[in-house]
Protein backbone atom coordinates (compact mmCIF):
# COMPACT_ATOMS: atom_id res chain seq x y z
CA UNK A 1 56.86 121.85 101.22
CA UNK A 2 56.26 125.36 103.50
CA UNK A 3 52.85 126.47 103.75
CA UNK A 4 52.58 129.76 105.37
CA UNK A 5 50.28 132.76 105.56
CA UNK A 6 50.23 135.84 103.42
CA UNK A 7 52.91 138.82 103.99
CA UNK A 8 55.06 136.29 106.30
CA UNK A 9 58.10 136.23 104.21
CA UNK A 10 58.00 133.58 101.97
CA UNK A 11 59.23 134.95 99.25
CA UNK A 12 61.97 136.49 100.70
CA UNK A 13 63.28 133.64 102.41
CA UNK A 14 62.38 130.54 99.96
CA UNK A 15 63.03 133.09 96.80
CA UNK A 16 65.58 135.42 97.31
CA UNK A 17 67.80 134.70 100.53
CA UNK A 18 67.71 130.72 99.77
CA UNK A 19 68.66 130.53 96.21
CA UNK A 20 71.72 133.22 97.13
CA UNK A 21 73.03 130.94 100.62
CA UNK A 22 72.30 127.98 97.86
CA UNK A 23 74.61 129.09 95.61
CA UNK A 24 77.12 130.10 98.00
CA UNK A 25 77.37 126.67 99.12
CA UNK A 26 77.13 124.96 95.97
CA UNK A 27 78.97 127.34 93.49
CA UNK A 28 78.60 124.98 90.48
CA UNK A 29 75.26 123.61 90.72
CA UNK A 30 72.00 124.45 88.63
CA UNK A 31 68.92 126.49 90.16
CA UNK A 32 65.75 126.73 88.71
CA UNK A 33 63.10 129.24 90.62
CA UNK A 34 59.41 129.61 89.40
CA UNK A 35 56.34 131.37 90.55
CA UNK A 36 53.24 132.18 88.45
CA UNK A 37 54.22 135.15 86.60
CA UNK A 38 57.13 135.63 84.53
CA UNK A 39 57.64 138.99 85.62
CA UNK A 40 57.58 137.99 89.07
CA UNK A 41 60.05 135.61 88.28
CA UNK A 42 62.34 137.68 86.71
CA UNK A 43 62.11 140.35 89.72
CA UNK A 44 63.27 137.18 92.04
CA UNK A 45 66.39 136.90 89.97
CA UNK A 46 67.40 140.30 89.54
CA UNK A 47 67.38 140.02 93.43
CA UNK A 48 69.19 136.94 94.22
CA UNK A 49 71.87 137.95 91.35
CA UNK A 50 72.42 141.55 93.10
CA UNK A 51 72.82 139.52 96.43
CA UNK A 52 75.20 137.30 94.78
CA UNK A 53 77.09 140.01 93.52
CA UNK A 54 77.35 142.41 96.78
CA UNK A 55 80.07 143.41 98.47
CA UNK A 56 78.40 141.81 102.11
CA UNK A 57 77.76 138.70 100.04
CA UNK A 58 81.79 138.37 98.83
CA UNK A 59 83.27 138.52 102.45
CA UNK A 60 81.12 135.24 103.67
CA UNK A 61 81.15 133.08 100.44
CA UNK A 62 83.79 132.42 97.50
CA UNK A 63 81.03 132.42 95.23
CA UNK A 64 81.08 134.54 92.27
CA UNK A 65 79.11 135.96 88.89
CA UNK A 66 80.55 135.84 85.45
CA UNK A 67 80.51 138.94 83.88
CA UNK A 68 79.04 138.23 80.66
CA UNK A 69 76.11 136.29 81.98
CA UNK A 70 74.36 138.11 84.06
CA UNK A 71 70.43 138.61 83.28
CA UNK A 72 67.59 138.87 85.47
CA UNK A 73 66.35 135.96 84.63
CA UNK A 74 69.60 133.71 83.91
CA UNK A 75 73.03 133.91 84.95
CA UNK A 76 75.92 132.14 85.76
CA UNK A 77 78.81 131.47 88.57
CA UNK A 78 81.97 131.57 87.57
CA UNK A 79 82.34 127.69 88.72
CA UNK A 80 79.64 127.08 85.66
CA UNK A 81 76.80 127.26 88.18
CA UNK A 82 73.30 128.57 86.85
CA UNK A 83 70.67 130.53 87.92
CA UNK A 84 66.96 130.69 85.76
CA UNK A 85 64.09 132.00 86.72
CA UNK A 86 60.56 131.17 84.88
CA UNK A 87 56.71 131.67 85.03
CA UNK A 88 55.14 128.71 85.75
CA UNK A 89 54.12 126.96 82.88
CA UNK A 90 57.08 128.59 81.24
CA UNK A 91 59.55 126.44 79.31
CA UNK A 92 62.51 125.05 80.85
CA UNK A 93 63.61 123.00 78.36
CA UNK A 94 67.67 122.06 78.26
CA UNK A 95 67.87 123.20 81.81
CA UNK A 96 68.96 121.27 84.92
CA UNK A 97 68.11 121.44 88.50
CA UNK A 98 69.57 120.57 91.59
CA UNK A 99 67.42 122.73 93.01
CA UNK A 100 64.14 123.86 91.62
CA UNK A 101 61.87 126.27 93.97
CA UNK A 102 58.24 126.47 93.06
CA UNK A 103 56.78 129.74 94.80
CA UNK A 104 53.07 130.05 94.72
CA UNK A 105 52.27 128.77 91.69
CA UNK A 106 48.69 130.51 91.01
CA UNK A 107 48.07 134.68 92.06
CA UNK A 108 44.66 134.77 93.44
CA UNK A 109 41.44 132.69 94.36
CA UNK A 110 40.17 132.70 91.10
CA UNK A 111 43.05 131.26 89.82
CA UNK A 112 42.89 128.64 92.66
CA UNK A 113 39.32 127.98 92.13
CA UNK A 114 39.52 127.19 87.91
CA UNK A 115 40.05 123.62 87.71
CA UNK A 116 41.77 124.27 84.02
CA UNK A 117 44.48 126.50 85.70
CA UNK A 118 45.13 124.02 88.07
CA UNK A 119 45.22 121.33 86.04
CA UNK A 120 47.63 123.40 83.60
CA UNK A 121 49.87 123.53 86.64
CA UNK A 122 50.06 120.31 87.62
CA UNK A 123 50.75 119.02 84.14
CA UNK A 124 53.83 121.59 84.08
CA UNK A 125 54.96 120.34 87.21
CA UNK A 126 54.79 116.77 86.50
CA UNK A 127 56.09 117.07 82.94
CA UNK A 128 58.03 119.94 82.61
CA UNK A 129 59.67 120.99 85.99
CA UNK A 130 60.28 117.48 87.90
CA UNK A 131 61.78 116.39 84.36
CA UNK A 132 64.53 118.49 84.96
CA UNK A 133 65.68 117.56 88.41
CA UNK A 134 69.47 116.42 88.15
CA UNK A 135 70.23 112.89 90.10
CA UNK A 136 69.89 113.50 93.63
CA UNK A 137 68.23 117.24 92.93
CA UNK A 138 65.37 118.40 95.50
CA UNK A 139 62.44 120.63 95.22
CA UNK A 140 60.84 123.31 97.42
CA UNK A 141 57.47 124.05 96.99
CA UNK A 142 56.59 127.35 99.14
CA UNK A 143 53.31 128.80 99.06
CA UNK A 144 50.43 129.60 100.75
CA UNK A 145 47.04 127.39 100.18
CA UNK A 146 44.95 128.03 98.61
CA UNK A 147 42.57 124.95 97.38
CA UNK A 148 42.44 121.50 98.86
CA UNK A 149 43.16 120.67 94.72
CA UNK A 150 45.93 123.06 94.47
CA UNK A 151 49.61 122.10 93.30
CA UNK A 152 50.19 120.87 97.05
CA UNK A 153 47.17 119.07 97.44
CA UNK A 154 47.32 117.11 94.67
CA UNK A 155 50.98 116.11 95.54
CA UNK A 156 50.26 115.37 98.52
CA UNK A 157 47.88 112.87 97.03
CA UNK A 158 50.15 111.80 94.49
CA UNK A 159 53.68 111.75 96.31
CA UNK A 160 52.58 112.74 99.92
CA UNK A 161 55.18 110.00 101.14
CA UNK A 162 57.80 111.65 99.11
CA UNK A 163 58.00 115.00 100.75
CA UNK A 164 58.34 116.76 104.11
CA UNK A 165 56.18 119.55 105.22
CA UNK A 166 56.47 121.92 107.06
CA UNK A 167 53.06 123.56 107.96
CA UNK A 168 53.12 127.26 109.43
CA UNK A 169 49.55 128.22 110.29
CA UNK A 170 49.24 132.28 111.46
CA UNK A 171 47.40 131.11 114.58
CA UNK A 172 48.37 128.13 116.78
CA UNK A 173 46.79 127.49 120.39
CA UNK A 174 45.92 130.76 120.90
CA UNK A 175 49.36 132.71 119.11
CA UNK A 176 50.22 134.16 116.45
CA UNK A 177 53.11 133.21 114.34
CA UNK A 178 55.13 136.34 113.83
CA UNK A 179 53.07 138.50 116.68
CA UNK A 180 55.80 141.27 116.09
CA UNK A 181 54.60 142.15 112.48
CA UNK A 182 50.96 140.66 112.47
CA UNK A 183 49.22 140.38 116.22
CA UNK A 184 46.94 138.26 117.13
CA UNK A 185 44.07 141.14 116.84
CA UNK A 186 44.91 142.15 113.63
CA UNK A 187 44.93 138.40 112.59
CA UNK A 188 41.29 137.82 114.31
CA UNK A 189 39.66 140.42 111.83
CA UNK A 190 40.54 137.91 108.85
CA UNK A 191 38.38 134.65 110.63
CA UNK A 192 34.95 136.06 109.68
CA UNK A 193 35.60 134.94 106.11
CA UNK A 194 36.14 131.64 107.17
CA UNK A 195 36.99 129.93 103.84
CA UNK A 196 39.90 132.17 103.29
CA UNK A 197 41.07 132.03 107.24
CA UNK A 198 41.22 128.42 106.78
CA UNK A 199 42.98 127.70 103.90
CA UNK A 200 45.17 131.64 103.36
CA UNK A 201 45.95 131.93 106.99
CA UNK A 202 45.67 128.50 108.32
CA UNK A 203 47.29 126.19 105.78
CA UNK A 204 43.91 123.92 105.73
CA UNK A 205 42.17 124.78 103.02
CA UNK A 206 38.33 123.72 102.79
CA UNK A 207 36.30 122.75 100.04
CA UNK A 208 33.69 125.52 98.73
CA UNK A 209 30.62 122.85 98.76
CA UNK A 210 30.06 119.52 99.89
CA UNK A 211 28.02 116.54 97.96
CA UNK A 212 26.18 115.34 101.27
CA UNK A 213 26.43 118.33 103.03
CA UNK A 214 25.86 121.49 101.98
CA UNK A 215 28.26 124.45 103.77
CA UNK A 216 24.68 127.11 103.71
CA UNK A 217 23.02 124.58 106.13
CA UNK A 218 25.78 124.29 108.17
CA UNK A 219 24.85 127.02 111.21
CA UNK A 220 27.66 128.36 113.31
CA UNK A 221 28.00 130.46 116.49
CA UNK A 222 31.05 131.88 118.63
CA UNK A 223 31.79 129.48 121.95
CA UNK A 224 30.00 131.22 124.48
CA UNK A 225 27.12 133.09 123.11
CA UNK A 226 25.22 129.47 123.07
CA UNK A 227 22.39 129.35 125.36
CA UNK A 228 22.54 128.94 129.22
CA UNK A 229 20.44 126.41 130.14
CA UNK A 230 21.28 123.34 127.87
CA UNK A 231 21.06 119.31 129.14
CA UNK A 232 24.76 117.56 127.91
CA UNK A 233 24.84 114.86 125.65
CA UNK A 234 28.38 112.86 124.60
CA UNK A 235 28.50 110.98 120.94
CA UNK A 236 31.64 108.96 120.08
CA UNK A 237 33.59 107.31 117.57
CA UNK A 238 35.70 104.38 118.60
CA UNK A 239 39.06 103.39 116.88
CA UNK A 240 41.24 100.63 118.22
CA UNK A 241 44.77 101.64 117.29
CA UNK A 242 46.98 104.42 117.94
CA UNK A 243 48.73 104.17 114.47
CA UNK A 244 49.52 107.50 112.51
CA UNK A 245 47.58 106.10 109.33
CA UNK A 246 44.83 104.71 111.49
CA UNK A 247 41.33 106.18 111.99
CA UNK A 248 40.70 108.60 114.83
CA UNK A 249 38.88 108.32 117.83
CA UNK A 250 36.57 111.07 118.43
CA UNK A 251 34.06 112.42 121.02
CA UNK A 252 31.62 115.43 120.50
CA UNK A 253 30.19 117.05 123.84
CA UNK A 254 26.38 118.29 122.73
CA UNK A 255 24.12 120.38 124.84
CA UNK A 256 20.30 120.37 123.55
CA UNK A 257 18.28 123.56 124.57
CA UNK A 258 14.43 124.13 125.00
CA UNK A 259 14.00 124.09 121.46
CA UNK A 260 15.68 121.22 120.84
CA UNK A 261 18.60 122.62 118.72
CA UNK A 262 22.21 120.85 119.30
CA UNK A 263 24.89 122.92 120.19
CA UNK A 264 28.52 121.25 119.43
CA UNK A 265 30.53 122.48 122.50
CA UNK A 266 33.68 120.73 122.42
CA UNK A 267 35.44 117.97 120.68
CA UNK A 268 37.68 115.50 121.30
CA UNK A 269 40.27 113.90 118.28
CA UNK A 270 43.16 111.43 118.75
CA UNK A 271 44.55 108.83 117.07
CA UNK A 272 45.24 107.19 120.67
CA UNK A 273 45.24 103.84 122.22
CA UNK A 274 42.31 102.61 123.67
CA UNK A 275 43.94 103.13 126.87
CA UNK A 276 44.27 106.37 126.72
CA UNK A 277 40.73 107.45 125.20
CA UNK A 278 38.85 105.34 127.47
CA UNK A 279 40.59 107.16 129.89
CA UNK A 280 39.48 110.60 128.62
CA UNK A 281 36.53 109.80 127.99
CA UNK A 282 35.77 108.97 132.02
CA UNK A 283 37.25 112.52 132.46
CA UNK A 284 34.93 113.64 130.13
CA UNK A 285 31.79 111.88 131.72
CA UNK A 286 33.40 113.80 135.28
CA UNK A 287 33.85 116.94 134.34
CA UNK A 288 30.63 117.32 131.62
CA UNK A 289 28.07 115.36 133.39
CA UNK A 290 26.22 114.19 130.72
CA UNK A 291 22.62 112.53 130.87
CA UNK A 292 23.91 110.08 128.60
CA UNK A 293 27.17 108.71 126.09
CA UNK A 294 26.36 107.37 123.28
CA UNK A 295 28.73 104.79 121.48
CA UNK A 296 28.58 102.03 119.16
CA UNK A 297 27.52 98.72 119.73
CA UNK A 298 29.85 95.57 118.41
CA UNK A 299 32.87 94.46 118.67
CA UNK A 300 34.65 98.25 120.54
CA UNK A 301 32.00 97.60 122.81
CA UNK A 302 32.77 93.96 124.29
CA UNK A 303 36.47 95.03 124.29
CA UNK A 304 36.46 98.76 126.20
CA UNK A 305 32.70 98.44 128.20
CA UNK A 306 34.24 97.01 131.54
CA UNK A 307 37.03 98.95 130.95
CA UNK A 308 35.03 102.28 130.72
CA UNK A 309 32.58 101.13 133.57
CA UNK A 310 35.96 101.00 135.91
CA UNK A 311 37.65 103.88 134.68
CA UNK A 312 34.19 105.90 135.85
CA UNK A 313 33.59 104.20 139.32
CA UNK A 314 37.09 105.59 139.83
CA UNK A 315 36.18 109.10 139.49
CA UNK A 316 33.10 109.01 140.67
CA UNK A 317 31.63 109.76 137.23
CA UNK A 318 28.08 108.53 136.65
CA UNK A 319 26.13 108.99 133.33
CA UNK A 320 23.95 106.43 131.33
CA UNK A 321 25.93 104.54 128.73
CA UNK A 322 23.84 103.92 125.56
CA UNK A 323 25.30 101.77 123.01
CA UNK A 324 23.56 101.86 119.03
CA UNK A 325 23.89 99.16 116.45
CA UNK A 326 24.68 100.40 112.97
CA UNK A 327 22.25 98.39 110.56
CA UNK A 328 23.00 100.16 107.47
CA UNK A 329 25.82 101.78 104.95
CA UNK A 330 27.20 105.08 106.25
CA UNK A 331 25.55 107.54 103.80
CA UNK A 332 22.05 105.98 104.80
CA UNK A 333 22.76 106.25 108.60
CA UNK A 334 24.12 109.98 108.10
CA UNK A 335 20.91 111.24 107.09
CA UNK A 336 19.24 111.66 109.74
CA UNK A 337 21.89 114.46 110.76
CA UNK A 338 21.75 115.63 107.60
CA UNK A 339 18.48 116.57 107.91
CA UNK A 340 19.01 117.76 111.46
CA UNK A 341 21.50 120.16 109.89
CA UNK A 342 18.76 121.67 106.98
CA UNK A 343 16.56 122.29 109.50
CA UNK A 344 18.81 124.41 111.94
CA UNK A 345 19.09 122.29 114.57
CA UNK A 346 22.90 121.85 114.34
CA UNK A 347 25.16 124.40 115.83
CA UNK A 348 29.10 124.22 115.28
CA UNK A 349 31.33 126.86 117.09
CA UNK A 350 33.67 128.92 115.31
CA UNK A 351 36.62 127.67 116.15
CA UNK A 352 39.51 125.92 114.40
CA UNK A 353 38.29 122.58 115.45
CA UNK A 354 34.75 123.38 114.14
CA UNK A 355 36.56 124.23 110.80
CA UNK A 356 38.01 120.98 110.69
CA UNK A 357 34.59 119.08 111.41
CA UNK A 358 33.03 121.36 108.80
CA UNK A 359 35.95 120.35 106.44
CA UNK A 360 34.78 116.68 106.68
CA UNK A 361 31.18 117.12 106.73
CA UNK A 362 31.83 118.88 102.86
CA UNK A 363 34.06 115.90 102.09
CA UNK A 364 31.85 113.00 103.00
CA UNK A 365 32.06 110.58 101.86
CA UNK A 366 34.76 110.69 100.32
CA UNK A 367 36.91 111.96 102.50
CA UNK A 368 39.94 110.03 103.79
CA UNK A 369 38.50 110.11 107.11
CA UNK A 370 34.71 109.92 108.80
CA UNK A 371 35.22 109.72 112.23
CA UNK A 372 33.76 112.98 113.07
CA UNK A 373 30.73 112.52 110.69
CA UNK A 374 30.56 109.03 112.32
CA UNK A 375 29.99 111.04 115.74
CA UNK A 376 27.66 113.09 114.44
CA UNK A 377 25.81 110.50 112.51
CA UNK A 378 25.60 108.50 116.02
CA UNK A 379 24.02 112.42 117.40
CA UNK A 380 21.41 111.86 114.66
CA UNK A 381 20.73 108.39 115.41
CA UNK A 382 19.98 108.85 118.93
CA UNK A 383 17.37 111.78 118.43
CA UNK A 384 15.48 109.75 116.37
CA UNK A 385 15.41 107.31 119.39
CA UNK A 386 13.97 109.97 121.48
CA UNK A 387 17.22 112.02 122.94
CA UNK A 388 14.85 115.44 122.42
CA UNK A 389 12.44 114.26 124.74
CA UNK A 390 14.71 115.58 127.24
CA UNK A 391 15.13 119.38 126.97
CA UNK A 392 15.92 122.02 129.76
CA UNK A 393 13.74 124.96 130.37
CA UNK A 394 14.16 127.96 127.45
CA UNK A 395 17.05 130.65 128.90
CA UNK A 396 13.82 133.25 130.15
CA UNK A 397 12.75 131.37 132.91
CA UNK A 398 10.26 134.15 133.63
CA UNK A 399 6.65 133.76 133.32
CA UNK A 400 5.30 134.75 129.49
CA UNK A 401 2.28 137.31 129.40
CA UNK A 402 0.09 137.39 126.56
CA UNK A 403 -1.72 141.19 125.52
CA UNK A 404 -3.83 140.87 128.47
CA UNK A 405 -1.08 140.45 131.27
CA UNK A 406 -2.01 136.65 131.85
CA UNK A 407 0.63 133.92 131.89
CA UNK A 408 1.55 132.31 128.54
CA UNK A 409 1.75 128.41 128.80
CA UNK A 410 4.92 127.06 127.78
CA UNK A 411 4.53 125.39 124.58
CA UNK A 412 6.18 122.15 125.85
CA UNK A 413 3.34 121.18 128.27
CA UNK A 414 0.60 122.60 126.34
CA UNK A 415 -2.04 119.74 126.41
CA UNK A 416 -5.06 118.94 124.09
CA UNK A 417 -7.81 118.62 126.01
């Protein structure tokens, strides 16, 4: 599989230059090439065919076309290979594949978002298209996501351990992919629709709307324009092994303002040894200087606490350590963030990162992994043990006069007399 972002040259490459260097190779052998419209399909193999059949194309490879088979849409090597192009959901029947290409198999998010159409497609891939793979034939699925249930999503699910991928997002670390033809500024204008950034532009698509959590009471802000005078919290989830199948370990760095509304500053995400986190997590308690961590109580605790303790006293990092017990299920200890987050008291940053978090909030719970709700559930846990008793002055530190000129009392140490 290739996922990459719109206007990057898919479809030249995986459509058009690949099926031609294919053939040129492998002069004898079968190639079927799909995308969602027949017509589209069609255009693909007028081009591969005139590439085939170019003078440039003759001095490199022996390869050649028979003259009286030589359609858009099927034609034929003189070493009996042959070339077909279909729609998706087109019939294929008789026809062999070493190769079969599959390039984007829906048009448009509306197409991505009907659950028919994309269960149409996945029936034609698994019982028309993958029917007609030859022994030992391969397919390439290129295309640009769309839908966490989309054609690649649900073979990932299906047959993830059958297939390499190779994920292009338009914006890694800071750069772009292909800065000569789309810049980083002109790429930045596409992240206020963040549903389509995500999944178009970023290979990770999102789901529209959560069962738990609802996406409208999720509130967001840009890293940086949070306010100034917050007091730093850290939550964490704990995993034990550094495994690529295993859980994650993951800490959230909170700041609370005067209002008592969280802001989600930074994150941390791993699936790293305990000797390592613990290790980050001192750097963490250095460099953030928290009032307090938060972690869970049990069995992570009795294995990493002395371990943590030392790995602070060697920095010179001092913050409270607070451990919680879970007592109940995870849905039933989540809802106390939940509710946290329909009030507008949670604040994630725009950021790829926040995406992600948002990404499982909307799949939780059942999601293949928690850990990040698990540090936020731990967030909404520890308010209701009396975190937001602790909140720094409001950002105007300057005295509040009412109509009259006379100073306002702060509403946090207004007293009933």
């Amino acid at each position: 599989m290739i996922f990459a972002p719109p206007r990057h040259t898919k479809s030249e490459l995986a459509s058009r230059r690949f099926p031609a260097w294919y053939l040129g190779r492998h002069p004898g052998n079968q190639v079927i090439s799909s995308t969602y419209s027949g017509d589209f399909a069609s255009d693909f193999g007028r081009d591969v065919r005139d590439i085939v059949s170019s003078p440039e194309y003759g001095r490199v490879f022996d390869t050649r076309l028979r003259t009286d088979s030589a359609a858009a849409n099927r034609w034929q090597t003189t070493e009996k290979g042959i070339y077909v192009s279909v729609g998706v959901g087109g019939p294929i029947t008789g026809r062999g594949a070493h190769l079969a290409i599959i390039d984007d198999p829906v048009k448009n998010q509306q197409d991505a978002d009907s659950e028919t159409i994309r269960e149409s497609v996945w029936n034609w891939y698994l019982t028309t298209l993958k029917t007609r793979l030859m022994p030992g034939g391969v397919i390439i699925l290129m295309m640009t996501r769309w839908h966490e249930n989309d054609l690649a999503g649900r073979i990932l699910k299906e047959e993830g351990e059958e297939w390499e991928v190779l994920k292009m997002p338009a914006v890694t670390d800071g750069k772009a992919l292909w800065p000569e033809w789309f810049d980083l500024p002109d790429l930045e204008t596409h992240k206020r629709h963040h549903r389509t950034w995500q999944a178009l532009y970023q290979q990770n698509p999102t789901p529209e709307e959560g069962t738990y959590f609802s996406r409208d009471s999720i509130s967001r802000y840009r890293l940086g324009e949070e306010p100034k005078h917050l007091h730093r919290y850290i939550t964490t989830d704990f995993a034990v092994t550094e495994k690529a199948t295993a859980d994650y370990t993951v800490f959230g760095d909170w700041g609370v303002d005067s209002v008592a509304d969280w802001w989600l500053l930074d994150r941390y995400k791993d699936q790293s040894s305990a000797a390592k986190w613990v290790e980050v997590l001192a750097d963490w308690i250095k460099d953030k200087s928290p009032l307090k961590v938060f972690g869970e109580s049990g069995v992570i605790r009795r294995s990493i606490e002395d371990f943590l303790k030392a790995s602070m006293r060697e920095r010179s990092a001092y913050s409270s350590v607070e451990w919680i017990t879970r007592t109940r299920d995870k849905v039933a200890m989540a809802a106390a963030f939940r509710g946290l987050l329909e009030q507008g008291k949670i604040h994630i940053p725009l950021t790829d990162w926040g995406e992600d978090l948002v990404t499982e909030l909307l799949k939780f719970p059942a999601g293949e992994h928690d850990d990040q709700v698990d540090m936020c559930t731990l967030l909404g846990l520890a308010v209701t043990q009396g975190v937001a008793a602790t909140l720094p002055p409001p950002d105007d530190d300057k005295p509040k006069l009412n109509d009259y000129g006379i100073n306002e009392p702060d509403e946090q140490n207004i007293k009933l007399l």
